[in-house]
C-alpha atoms as a PDB file:
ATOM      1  CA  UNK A   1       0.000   0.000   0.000  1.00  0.00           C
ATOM      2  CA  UNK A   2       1.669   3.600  -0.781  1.00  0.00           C
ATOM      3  CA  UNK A   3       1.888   5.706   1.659  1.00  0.00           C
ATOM      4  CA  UNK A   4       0.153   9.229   1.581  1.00  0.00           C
ATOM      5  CA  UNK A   5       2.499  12.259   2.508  1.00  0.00           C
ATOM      6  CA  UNK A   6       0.411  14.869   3.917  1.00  0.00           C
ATOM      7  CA  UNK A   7       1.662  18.387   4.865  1.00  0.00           C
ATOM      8  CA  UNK A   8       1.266  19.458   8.771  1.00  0.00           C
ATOM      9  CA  UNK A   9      -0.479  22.914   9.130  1.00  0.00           C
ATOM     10  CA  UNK A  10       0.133  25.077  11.640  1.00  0.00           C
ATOM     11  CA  UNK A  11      -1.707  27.934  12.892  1.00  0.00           C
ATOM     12  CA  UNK A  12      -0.890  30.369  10.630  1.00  0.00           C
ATOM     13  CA  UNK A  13       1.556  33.007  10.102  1.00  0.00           C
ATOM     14  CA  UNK A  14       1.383  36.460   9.790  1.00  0.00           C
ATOM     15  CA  UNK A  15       1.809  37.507   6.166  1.00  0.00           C
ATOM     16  CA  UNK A  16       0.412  33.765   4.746  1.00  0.00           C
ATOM     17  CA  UNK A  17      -1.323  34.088   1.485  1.00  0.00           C
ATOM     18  CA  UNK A  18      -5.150  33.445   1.914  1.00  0.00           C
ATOM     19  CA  UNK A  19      -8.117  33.288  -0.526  1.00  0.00           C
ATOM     20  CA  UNK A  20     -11.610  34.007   0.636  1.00  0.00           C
ATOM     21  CA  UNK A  21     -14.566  32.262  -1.024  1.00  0.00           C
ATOM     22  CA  UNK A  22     -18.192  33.566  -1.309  1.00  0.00           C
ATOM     23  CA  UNK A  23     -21.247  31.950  -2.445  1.00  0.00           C
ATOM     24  CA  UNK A  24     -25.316  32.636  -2.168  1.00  0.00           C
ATOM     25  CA  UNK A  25     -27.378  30.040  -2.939  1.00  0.00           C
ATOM     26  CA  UNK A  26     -31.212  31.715  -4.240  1.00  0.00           C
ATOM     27  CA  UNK A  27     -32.367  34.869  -5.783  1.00  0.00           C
ATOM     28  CA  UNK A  28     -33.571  35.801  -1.835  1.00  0.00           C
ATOM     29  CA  UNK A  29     -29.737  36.579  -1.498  1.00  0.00           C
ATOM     30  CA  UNK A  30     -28.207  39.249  -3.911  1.00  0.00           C
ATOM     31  CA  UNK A  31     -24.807  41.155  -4.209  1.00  0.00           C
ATOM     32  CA  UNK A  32     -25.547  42.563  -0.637  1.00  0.00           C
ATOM     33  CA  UNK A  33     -25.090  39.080   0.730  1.00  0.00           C
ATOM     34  CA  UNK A  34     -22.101  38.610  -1.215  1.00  0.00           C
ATOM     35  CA  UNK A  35     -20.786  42.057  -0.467  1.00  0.00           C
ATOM     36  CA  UNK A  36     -21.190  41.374   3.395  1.00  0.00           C
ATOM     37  CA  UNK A  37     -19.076  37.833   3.094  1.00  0.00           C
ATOM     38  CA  UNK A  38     -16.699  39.554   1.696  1.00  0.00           C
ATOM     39  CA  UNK A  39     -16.463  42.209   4.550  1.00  0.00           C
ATOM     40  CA  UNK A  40     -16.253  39.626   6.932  1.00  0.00           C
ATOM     41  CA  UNK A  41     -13.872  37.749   5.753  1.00  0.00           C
ATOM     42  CA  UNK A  42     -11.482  40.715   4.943  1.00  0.00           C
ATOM     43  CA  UNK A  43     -11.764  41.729   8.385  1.00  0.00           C
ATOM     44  CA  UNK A  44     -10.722  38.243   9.419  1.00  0.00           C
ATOM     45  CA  UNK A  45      -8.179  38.405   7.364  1.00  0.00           C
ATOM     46  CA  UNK A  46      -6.819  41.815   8.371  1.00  0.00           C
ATOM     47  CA  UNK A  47      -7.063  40.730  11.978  1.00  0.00           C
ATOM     48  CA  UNK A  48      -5.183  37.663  11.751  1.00  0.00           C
ATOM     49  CA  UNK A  49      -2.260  39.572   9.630  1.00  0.00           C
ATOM     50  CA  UNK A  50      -2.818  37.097   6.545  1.00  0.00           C
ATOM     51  CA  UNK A  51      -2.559  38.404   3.432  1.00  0.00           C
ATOM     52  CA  UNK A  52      -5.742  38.107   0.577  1.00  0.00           C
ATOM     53  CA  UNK A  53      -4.231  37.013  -2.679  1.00  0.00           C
ATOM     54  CA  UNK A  54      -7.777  36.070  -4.393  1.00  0.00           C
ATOM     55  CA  UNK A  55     -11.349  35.955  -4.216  1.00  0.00           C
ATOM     56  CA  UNK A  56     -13.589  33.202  -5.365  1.00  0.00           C
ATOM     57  CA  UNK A  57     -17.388  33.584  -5.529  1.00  0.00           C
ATOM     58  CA  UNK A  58     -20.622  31.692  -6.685  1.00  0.00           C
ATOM     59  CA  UNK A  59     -23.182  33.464  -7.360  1.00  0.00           C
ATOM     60  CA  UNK A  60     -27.038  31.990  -7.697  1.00  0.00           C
ATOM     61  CA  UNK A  61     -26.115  28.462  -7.235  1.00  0.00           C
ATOM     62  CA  UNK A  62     -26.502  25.682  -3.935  1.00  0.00           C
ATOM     63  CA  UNK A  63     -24.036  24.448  -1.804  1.00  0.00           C
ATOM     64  CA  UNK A  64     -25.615  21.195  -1.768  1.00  0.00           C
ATOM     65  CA  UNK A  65     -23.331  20.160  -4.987  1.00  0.00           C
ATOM     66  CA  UNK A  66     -19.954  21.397  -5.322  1.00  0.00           C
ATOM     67  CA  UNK A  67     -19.429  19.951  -8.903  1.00  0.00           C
ATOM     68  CA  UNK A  68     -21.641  22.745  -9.800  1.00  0.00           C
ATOM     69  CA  UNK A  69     -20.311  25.345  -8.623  1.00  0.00           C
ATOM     70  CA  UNK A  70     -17.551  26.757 -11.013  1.00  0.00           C
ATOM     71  CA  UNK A  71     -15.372  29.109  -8.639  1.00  0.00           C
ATOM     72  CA  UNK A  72     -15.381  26.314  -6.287  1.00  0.00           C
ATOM     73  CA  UNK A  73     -13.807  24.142  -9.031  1.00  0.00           C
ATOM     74  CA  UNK A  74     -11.288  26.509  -9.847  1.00  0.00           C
ATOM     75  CA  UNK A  75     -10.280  26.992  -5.794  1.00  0.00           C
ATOM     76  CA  UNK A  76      -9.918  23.597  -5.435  1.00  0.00           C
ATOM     77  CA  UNK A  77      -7.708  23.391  -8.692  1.00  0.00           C
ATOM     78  CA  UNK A  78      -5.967  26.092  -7.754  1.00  0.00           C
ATOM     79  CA  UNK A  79      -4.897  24.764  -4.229  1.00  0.00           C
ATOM     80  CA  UNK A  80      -2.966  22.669  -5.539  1.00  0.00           C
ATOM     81  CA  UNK A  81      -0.386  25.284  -7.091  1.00  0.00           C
ATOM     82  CA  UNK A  82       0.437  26.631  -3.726  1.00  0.00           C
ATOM     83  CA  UNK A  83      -0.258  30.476  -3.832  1.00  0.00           C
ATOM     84  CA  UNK A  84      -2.861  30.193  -0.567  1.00  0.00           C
ATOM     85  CA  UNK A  85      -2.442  28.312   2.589  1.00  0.00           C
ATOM     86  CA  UNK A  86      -5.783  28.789   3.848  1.00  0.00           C
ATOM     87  CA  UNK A  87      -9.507  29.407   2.419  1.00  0.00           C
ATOM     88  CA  UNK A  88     -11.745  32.112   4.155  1.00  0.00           C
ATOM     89  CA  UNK A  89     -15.437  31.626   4.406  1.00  0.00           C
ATOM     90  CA  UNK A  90     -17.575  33.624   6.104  1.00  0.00           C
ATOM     91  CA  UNK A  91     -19.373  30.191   7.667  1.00  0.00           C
ATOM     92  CA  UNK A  92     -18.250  26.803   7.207  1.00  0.00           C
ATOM     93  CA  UNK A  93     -21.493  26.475   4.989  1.00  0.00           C
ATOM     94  CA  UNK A  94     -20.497  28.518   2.752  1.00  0.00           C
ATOM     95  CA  UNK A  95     -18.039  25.693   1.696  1.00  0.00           C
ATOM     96  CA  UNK A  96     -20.216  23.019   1.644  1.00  0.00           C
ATOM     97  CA  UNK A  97     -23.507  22.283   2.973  1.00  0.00           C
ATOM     98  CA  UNK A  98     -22.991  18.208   1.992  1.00  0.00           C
ATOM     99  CA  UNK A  99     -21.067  16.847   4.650  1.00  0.00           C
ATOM    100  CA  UNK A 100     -19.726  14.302   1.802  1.00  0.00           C
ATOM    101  CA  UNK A 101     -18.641  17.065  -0.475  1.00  0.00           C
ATOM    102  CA  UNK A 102     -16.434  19.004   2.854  1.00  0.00           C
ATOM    103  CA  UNK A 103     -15.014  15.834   3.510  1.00  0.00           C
ATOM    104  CA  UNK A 104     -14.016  14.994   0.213  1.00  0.00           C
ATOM    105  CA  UNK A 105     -12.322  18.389  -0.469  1.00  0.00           C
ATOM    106  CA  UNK A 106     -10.969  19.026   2.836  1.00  0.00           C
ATOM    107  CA  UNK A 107      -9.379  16.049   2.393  1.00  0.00           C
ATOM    108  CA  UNK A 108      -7.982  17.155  -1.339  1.00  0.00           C
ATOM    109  CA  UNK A 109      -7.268  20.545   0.182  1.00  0.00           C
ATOM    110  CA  UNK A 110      -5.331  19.003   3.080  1.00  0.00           C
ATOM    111  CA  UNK A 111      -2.818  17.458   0.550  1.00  0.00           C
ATOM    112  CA  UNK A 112      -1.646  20.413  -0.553  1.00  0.00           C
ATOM    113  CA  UNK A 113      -1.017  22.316   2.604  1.00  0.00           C
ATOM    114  CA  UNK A 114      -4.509  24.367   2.363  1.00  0.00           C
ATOM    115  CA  UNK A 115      -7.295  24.373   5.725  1.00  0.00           C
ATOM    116  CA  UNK A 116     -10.655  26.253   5.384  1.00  0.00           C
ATOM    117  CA  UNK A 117     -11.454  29.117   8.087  1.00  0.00           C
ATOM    118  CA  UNK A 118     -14.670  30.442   9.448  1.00  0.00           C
ATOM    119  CA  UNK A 119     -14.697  34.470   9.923  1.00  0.00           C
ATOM    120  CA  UNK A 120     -17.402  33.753  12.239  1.00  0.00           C
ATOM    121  CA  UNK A 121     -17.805  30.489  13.394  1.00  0.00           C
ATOM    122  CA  UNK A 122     -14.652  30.361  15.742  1.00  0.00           C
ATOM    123  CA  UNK A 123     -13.293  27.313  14.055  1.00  0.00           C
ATOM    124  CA  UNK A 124      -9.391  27.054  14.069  1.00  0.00           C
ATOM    125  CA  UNK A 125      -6.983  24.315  14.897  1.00  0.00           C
ATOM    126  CA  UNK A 126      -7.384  21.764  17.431  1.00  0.00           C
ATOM    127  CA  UNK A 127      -9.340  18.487  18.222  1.00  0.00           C
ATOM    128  CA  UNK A 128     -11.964  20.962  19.625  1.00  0.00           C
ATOM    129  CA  UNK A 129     -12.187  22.908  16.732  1.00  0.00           C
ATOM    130  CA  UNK A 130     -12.684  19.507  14.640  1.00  0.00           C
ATOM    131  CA  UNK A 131     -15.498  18.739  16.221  1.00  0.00           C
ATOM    132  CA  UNK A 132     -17.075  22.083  15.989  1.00  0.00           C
ATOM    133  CA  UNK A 133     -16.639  21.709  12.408  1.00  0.00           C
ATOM    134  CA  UNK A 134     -18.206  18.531  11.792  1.00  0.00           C
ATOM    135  CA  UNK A 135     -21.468  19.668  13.982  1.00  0.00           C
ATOM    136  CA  UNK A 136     -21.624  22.855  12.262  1.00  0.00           C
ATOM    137  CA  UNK A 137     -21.205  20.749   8.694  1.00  0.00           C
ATOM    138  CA  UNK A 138     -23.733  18.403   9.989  1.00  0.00           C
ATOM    139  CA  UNK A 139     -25.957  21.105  10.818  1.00  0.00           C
ATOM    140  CA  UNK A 140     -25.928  22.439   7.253  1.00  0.00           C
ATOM    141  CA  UNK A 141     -26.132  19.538   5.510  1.00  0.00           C
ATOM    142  CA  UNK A 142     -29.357  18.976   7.999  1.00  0.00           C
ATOM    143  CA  UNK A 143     -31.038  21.951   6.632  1.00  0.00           C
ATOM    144  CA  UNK A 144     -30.359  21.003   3.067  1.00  0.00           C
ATOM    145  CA  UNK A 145     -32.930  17.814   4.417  1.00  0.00           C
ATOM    146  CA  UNK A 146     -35.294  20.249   6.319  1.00  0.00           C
ATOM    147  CA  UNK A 147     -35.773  21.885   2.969  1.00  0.00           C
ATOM    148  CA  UNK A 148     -36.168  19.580   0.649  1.00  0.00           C
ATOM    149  CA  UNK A 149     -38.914  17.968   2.920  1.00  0.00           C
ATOM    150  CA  UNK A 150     -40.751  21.048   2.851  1.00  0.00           C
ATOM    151  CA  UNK A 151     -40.527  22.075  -0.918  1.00  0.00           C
ATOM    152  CA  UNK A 152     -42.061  18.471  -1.653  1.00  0.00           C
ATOM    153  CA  UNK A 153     -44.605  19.020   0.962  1.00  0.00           C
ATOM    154  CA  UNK A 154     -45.543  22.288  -0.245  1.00  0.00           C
ATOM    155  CA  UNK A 155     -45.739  21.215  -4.238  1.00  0.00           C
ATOM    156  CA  UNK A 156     -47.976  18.279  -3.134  1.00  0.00           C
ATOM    157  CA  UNK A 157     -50.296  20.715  -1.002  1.00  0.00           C
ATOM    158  CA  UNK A 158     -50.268  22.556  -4.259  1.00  0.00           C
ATOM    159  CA  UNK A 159     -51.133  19.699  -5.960  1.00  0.00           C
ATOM    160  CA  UNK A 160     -53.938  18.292  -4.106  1.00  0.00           C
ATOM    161  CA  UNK A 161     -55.844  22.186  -4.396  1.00  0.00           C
ATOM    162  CA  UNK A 162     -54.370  22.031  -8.303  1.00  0.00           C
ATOM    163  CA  UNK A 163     -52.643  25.060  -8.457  1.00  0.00           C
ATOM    164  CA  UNK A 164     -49.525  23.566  -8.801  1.00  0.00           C
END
């Protein structure tokens, strides 16, 4: 069996290159949404002495799926080339609201030195902050389940008084 070589990250240095990614999901949300990620996460940034080398945002499209989300794609790919050492979100869901899909590309991310941040979720380094991440990622992916129960309940109500 080979044997994986995986880079150790450390807390984080002043001056490390970061990248900050932004994403709404529905026309509810708009540029303002978008706009206020982005304030976040600067301020995170600023705070913590990193320094913002790119932006990445979705605009319009679920975090349910991260195959479909094109500036996603491109972050992950982009990892890889070691310009960033972290990713910024303004909440872990943000990233991913499948627990399958964070897993998948934390893991991917991982392998090339890179660990996502929360602005405002408190999430950092640490068994402690491990497990804050995978309730927060299970909470997400929850209300992806919460939804889609009541979208289908509300088409067949629509249904049944045939105004659907």
């Amino acid at each position: 069996m080979a044997k994986r070589k995986y880079i150790i990250l450390a807390a984080g240095a002043e001056g490390d290159p970061v990248v900050i990614y932004a994403r709404y999901s529905s026309a509810k949300q708009n540029e303002q949404s978008i706009e206020g990620q982005l304030r976040f996460c600067h301020e995170y940034a600023e705070r913590r002495g990193f320094r913002v080398v790119g932006e990445y945002i979705d605009r319009g499209i679920s975090g349910a799926d991260a195959e479909g989300r094109p500036e996603f794609q491109r972050m992950i790919q982009d990892a890889a080339s070691g310009a960033f050492r972290f990713i910024v979100v303004w909440k872990l869901d943000r990233f991913s609201r499948n627990r399958y899909d964070s897993a998948i590309y934390k893991q991917r991310l991982v392998r090339h030195g890179v660990k996502v941040l929360s602005a405002t979720e408190g999430v950092g380094e640490g068994y402690e902050s491990n497990v804050l991440a995978a309730i927060l990622e299970t909470m997400a992916d929850d209300y992806l389940r919460q939804l889609s129960e009541k979208c289908s309940e509300g088409c067949t109500k629509r249904r049944e008084k045939g105004t659907a």
